[in-house]
N, C-alpha and C. Protein backbone atom coordinates (compact mmCIF):
# COMPACT_ATOMS: atom_id res chain seq x y z
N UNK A 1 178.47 102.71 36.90
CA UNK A 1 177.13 103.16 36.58
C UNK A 1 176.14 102.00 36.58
N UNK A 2 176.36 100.95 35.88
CA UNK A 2 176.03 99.57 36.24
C UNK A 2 175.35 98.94 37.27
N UNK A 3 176.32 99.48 38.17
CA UNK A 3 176.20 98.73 39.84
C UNK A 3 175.51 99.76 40.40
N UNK A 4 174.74 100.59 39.82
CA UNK A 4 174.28 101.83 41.10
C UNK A 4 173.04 101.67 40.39
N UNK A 5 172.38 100.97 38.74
CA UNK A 5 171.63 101.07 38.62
C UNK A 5 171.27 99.83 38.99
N UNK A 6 171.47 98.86 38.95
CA UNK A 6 170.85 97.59 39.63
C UNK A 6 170.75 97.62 41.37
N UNK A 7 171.65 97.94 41.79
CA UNK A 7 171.22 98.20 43.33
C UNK A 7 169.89 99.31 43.49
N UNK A 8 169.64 100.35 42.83
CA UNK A 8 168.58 100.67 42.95
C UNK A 8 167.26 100.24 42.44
N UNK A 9 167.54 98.92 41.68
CA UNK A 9 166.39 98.19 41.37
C UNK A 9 166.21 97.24 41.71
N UNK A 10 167.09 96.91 42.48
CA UNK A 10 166.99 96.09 43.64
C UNK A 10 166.44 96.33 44.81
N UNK A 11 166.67 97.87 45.39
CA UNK A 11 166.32 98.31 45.85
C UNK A 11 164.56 98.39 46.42
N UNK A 12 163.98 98.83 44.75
CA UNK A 12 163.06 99.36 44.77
C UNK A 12 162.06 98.19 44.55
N UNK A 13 162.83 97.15 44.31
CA UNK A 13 161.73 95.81 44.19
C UNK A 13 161.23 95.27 45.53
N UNK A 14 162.62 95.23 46.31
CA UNK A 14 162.66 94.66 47.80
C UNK A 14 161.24 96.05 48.57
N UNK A 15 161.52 96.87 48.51
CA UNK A 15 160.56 97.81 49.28
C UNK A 15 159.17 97.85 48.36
N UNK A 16 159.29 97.39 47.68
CA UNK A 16 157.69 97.38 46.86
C UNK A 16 157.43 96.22 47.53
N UNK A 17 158.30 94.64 47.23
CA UNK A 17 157.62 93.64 47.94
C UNK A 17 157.21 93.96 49.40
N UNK A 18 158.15 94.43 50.42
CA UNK A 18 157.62 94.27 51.77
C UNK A 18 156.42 95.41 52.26
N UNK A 19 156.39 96.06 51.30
CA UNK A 19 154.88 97.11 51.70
C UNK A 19 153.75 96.09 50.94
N UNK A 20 154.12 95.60 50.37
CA UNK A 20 153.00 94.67 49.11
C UNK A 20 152.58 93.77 50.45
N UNK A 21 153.62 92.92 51.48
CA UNK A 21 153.02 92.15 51.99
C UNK A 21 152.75 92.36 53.48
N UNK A 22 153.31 93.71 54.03
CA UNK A 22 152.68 94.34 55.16
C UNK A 22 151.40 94.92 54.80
N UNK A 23 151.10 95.47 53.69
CA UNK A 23 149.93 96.58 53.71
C UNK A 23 148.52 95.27 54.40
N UNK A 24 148.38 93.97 53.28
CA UNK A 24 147.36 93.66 54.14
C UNK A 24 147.37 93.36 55.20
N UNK A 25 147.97 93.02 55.99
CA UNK A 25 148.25 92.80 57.64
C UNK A 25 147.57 93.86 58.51
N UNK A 26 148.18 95.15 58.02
CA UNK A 26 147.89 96.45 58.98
C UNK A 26 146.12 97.07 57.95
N UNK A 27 145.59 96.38 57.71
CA UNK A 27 144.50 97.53 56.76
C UNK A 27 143.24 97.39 57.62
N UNK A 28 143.32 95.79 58.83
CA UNK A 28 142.55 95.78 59.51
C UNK A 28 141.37 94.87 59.00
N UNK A 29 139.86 94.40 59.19
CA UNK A 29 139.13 93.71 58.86
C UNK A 29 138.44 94.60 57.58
N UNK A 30 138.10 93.33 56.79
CA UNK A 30 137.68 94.18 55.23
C UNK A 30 136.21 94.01 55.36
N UNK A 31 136.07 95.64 54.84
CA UNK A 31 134.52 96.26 54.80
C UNK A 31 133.52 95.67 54.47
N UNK A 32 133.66 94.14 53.51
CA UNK A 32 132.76 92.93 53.77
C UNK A 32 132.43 92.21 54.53
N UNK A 33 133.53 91.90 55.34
CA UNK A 33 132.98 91.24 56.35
C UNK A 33 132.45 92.19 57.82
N UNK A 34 133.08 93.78 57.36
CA UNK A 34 131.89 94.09 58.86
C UNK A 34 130.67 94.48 58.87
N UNK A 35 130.33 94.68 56.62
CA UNK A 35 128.86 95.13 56.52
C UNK A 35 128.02 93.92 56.84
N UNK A 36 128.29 92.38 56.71
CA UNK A 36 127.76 91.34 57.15
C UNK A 36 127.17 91.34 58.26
N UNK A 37 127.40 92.22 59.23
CA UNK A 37 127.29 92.49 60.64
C UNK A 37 126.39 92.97 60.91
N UNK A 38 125.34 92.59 62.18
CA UNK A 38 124.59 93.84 62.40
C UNK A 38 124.71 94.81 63.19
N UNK A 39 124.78 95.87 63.51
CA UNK A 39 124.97 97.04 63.89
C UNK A 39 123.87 96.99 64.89
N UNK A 40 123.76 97.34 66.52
CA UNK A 40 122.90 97.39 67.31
C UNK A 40 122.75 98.94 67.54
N UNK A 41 123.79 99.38 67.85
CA UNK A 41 123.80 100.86 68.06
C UNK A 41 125.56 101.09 68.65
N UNK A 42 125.61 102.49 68.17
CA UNK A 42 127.10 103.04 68.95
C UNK A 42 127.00 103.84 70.26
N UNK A 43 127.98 103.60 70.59
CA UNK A 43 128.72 103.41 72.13
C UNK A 43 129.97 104.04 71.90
N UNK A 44 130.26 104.97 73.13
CA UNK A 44 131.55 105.71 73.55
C UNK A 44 132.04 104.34 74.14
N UNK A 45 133.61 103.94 73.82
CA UNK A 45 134.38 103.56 74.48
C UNK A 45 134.68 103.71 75.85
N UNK A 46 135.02 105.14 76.21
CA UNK A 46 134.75 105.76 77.54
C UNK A 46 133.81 105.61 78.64
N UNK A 47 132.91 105.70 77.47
CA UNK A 47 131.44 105.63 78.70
C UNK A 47 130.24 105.23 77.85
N UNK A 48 130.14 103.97 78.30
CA UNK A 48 128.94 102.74 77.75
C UNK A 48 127.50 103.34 77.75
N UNK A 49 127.53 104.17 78.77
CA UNK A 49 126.14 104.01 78.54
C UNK A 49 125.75 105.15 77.65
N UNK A 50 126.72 105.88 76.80
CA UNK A 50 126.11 106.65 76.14
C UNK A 50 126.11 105.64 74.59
N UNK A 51 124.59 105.49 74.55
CA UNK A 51 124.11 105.23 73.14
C UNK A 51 123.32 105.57 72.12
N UNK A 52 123.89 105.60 70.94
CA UNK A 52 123.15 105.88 69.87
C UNK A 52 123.06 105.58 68.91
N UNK A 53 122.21 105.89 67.93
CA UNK A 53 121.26 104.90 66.27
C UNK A 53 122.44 105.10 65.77
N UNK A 54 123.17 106.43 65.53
CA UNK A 54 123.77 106.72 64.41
C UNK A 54 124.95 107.50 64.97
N UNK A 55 126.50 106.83 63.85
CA UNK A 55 127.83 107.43 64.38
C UNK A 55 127.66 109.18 64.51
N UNK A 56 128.63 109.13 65.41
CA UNK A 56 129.19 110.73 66.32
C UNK A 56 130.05 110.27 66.86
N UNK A 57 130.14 111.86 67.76
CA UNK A 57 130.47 111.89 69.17
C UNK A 57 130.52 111.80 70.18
N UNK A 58 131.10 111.41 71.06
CA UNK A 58 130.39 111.29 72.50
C UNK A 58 130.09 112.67 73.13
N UNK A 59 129.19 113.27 73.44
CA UNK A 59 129.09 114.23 74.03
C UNK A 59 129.63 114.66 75.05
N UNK A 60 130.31 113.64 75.96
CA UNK A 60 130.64 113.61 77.33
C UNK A 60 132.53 114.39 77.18
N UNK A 61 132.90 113.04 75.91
CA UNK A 61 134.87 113.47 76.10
C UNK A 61 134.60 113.78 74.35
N UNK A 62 133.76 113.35 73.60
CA UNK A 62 134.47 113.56 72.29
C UNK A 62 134.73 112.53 71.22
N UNK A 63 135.07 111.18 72.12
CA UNK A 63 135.88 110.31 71.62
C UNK A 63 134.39 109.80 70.23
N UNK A 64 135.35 109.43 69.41
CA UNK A 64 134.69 108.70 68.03
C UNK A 64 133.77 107.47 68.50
N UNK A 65 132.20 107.54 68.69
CA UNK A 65 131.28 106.47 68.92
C UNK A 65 131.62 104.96 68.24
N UNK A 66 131.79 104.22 68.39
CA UNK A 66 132.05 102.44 68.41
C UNK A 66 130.90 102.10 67.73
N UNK A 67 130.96 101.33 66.60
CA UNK A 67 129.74 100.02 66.68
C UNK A 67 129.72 99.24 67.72
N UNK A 68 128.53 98.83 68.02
CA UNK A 68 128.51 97.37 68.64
C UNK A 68 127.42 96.44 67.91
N UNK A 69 128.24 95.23 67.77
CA UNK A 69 127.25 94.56 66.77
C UNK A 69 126.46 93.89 67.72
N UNK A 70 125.30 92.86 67.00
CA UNK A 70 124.61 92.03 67.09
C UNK A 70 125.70 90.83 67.71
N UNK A 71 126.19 90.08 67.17
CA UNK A 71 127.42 88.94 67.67
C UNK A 71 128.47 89.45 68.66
N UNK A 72 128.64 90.46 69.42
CA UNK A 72 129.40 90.92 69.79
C UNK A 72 129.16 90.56 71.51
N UNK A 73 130.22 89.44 71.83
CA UNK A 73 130.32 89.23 73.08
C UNK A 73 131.12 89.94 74.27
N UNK A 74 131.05 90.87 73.97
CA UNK A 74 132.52 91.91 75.00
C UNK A 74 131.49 92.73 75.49
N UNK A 75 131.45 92.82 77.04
CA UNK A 75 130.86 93.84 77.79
C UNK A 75 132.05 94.30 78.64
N UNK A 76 131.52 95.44 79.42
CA UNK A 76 132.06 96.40 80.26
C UNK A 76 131.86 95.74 81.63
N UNK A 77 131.13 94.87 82.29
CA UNK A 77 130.75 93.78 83.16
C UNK A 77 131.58 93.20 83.80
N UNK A 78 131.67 93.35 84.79
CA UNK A 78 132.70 92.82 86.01
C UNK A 78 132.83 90.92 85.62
N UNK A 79 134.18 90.49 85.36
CA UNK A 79 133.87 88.87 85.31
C UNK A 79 133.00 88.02 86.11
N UNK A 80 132.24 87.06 85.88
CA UNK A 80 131.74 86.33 87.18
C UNK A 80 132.83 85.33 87.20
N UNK A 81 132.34 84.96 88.65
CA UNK A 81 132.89 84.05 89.52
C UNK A 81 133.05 82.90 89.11
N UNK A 82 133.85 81.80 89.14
CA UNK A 82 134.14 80.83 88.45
C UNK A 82 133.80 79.39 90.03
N UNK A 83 133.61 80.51 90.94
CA UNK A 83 133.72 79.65 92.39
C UNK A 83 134.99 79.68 93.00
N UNK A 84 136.02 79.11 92.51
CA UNK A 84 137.43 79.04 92.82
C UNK A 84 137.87 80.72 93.28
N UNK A 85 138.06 80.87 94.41
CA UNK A 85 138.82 82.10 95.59
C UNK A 85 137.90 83.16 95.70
N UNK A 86 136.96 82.74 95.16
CA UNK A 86 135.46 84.05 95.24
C UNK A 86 135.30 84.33 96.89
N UNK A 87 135.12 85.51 96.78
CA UNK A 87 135.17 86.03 98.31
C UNK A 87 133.76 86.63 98.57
């Protein structure tokens, strides 16, 4: 009886620790640092050029509208040329 109650508190320590130290990993960036942000307008993933003031839908597929901030260097924009094998 002994050994079945310590293995389950053993148990239950080991799985408390490793959710304790996965949970922040997977929770993603914290809601302070993205209200810091400025918000330009949202954007379908799908299709850029649909934009607007305020979250939705995309009208087109559906998909959940994107922020795009102010600091936000990622476009939809073909790479330029670096010179090297440019045709």
């Amino acid at each position: 009886m002994n050994t079945k109650l310590i293995l389950i508190v053993v148990l239950a320590v080991t799985l408390g620790g490793a959710a304790g130290w996965i949970a922040p990993h997977h929770l993603g960036p914290s809601s302070a640092a993205a209200s810091d942000r400025k918000i330009l307008y949202y954007a379908c993933p799908m299709h850029p050029s649909i934009k607007y003031d305020k979250p939705g839908a995309c009208p087109i597929c559906g998909m959940k509208l994107q922020p795009v901030y102010a600091d936000s260097t990622g476009t939809n924009a073909a790479p330029t040329s670096s010179g090297c094998c440019s045709f």
